[in-house]
C-alpha atoms as a PDB file:
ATOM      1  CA  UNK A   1      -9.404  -2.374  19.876  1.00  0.00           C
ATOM      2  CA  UNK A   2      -7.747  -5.629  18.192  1.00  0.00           C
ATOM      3  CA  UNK A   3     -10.225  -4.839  14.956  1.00  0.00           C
ATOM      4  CA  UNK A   4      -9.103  -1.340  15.165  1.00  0.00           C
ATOM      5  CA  UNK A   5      -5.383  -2.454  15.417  1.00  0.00           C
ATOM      6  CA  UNK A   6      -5.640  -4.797  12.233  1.00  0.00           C
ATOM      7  CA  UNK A   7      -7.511  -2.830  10.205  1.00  0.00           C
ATOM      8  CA  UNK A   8      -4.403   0.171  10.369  1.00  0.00           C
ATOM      9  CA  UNK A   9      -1.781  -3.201  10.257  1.00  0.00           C
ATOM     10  CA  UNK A  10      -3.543  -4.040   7.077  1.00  0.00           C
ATOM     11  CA  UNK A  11      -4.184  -0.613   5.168  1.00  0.00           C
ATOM     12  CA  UNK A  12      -0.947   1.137   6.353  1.00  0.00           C
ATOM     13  CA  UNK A  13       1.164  -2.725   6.135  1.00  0.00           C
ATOM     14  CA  UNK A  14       0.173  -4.045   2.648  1.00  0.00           C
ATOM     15  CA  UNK A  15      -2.207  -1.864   1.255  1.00  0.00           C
ATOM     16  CA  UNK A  16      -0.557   1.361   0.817  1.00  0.00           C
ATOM     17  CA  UNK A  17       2.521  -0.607  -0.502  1.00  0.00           C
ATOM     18  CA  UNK A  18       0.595  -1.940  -2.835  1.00  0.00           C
ATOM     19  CA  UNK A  19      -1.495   0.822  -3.741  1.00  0.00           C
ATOM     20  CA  UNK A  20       2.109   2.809  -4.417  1.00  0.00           C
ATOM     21  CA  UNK A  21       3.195  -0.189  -6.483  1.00  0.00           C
ATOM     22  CA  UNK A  22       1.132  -0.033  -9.211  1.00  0.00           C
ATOM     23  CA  UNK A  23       1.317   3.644  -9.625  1.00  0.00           C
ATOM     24  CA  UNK A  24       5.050   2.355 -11.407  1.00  0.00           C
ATOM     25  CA  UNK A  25       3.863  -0.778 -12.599  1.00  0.00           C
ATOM     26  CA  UNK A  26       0.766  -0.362 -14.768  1.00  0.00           C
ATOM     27  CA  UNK A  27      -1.394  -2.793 -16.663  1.00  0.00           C
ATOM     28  CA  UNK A  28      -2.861  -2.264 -20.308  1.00  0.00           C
ATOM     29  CA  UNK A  29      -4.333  -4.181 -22.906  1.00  0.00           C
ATOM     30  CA  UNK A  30      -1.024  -6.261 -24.073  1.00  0.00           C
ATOM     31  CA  UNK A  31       1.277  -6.818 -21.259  1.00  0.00           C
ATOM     32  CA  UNK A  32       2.876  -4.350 -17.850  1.00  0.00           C
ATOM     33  CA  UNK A  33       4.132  -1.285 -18.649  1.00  0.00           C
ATOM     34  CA  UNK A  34       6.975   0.896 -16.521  1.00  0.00           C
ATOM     35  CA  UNK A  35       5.952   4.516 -15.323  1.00  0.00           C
ATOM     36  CA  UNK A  36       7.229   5.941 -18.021  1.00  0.00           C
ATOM     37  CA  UNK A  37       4.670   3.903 -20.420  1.00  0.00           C
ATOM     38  CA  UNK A  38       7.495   1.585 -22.200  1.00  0.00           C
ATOM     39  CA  UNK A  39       6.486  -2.394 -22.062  1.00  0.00           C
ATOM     40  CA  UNK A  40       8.297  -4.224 -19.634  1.00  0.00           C
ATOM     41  CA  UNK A  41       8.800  -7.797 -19.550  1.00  0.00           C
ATOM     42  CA  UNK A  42       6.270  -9.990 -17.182  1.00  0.00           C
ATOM     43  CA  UNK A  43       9.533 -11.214 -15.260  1.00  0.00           C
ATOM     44  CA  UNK A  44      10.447  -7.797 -14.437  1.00  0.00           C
ATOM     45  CA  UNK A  45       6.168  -6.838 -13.362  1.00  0.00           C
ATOM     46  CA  UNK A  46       6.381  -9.782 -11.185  1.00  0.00           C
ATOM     47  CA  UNK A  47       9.513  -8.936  -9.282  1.00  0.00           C
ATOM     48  CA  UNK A  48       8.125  -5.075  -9.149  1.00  0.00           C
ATOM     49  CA  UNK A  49       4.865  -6.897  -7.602  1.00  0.00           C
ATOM     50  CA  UNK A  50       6.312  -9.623  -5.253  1.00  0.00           C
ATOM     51  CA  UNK A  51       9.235  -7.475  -4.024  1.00  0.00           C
ATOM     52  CA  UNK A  52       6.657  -5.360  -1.853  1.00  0.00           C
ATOM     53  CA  UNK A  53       4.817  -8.015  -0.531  1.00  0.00           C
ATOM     54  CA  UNK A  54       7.747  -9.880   1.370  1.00  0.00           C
ATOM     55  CA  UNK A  55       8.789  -7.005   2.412  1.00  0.00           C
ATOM     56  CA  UNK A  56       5.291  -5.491   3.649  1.00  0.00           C
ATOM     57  CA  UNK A  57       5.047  -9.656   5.604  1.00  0.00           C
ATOM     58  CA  UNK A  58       8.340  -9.543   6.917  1.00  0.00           C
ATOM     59  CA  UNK A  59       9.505  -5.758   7.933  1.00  0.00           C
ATOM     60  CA  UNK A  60       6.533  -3.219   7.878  1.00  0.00           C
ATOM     61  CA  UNK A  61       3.766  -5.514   9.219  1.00  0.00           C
ATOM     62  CA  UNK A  62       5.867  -6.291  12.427  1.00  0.00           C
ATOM     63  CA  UNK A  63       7.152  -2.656  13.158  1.00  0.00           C
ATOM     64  CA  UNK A  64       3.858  -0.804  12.220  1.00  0.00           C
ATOM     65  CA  UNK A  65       1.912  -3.371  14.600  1.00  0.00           C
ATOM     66  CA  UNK A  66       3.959  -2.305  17.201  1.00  0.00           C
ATOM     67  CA  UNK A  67       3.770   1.249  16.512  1.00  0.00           C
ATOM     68  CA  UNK A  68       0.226   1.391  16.301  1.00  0.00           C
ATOM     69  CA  UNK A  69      -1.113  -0.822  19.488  1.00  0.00           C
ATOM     70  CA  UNK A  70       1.074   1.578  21.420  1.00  0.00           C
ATOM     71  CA  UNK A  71      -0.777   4.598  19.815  1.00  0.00           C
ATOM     72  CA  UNK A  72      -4.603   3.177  19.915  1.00  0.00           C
ATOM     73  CA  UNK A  73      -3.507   2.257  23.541  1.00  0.00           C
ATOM     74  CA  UNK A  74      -2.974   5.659  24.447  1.00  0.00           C
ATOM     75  CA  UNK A  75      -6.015   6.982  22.706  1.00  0.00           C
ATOM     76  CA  UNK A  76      -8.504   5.230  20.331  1.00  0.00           C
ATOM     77  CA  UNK A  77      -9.031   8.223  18.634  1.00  0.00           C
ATOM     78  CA  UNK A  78      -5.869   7.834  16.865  1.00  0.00           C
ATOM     79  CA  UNK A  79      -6.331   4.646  15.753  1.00  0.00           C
ATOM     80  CA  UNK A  80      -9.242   5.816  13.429  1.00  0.00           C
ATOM     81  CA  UNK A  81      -7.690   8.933  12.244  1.00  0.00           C
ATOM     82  CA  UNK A  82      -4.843   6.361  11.278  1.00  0.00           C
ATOM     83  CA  UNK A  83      -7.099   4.992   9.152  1.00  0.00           C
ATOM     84  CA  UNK A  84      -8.874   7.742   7.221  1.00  0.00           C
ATOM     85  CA  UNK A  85      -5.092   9.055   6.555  1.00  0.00           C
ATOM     86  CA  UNK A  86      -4.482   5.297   5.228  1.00  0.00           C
ATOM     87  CA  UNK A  87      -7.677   5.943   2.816  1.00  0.00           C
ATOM     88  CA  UNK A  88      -6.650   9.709   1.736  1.00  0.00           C
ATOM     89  CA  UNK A  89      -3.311   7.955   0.991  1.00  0.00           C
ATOM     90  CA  UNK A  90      -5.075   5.051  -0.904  1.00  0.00           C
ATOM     91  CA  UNK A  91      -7.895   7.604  -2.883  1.00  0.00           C
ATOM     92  CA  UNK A  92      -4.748   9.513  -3.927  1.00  0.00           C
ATOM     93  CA  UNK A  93      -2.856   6.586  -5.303  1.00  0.00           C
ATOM     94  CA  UNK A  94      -6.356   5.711  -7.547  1.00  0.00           C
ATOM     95  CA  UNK A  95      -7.054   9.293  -8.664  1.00  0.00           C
ATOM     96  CA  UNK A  96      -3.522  10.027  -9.378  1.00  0.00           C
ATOM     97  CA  UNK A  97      -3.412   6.632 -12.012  1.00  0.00           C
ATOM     98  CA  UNK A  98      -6.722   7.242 -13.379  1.00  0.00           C
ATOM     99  CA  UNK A  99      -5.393  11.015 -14.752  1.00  0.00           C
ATOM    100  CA  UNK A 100      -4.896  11.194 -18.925  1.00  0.00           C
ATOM    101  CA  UNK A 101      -1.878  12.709 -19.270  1.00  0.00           C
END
């Protein structure tokens, strides 16, 4: 049950952050560019990058750990339904940046 519990802690705490991330923040052949395809400046990428990862550490990690060993301890089942959500989330992230517009 612990793999079960860090395996959601790590898809639904810093994955899916991530994963949302750089659908604004997107990398092309000379430099970041914004969501609305105009360069930005590397500063300004690696704030948009860094931002989400002290918060994922210090806020989400905690709080979803907590939420989630209460729900796998009521029912394992949960915990891996969790999971596939946490991967539909992800695969919709990918297929929605790899769209021509």
């Amino acid at each position: 049950m612990d793999l079960l519990v860090e395996m959601n802690v790590a898809l639904w705490g810093y994955v899916v952050p991530m994963s949302g991330v750089f659908s604004f923040v997107r990398f092309k052949k000379g430099g970041p560019y914004g969501s609305e395809g105009t360069y930005i400046s590397n500063m300004t990428a690696f704030g948009l990058l860094l931002a989400p990862i002290f918060i994922s550490h210090f806020i989400l990690s905690p709080t979803i750990r907590a939420f989630v060993e209460s729900l796998c301890s009521s029912d394992p089942i949960i915990g891996y339904a969790l999971i596939l959500i946490a991967l539909g989330v992800i695969w919709t992230f990918i297929s929605k940046s790899r769209k021509k517009e």
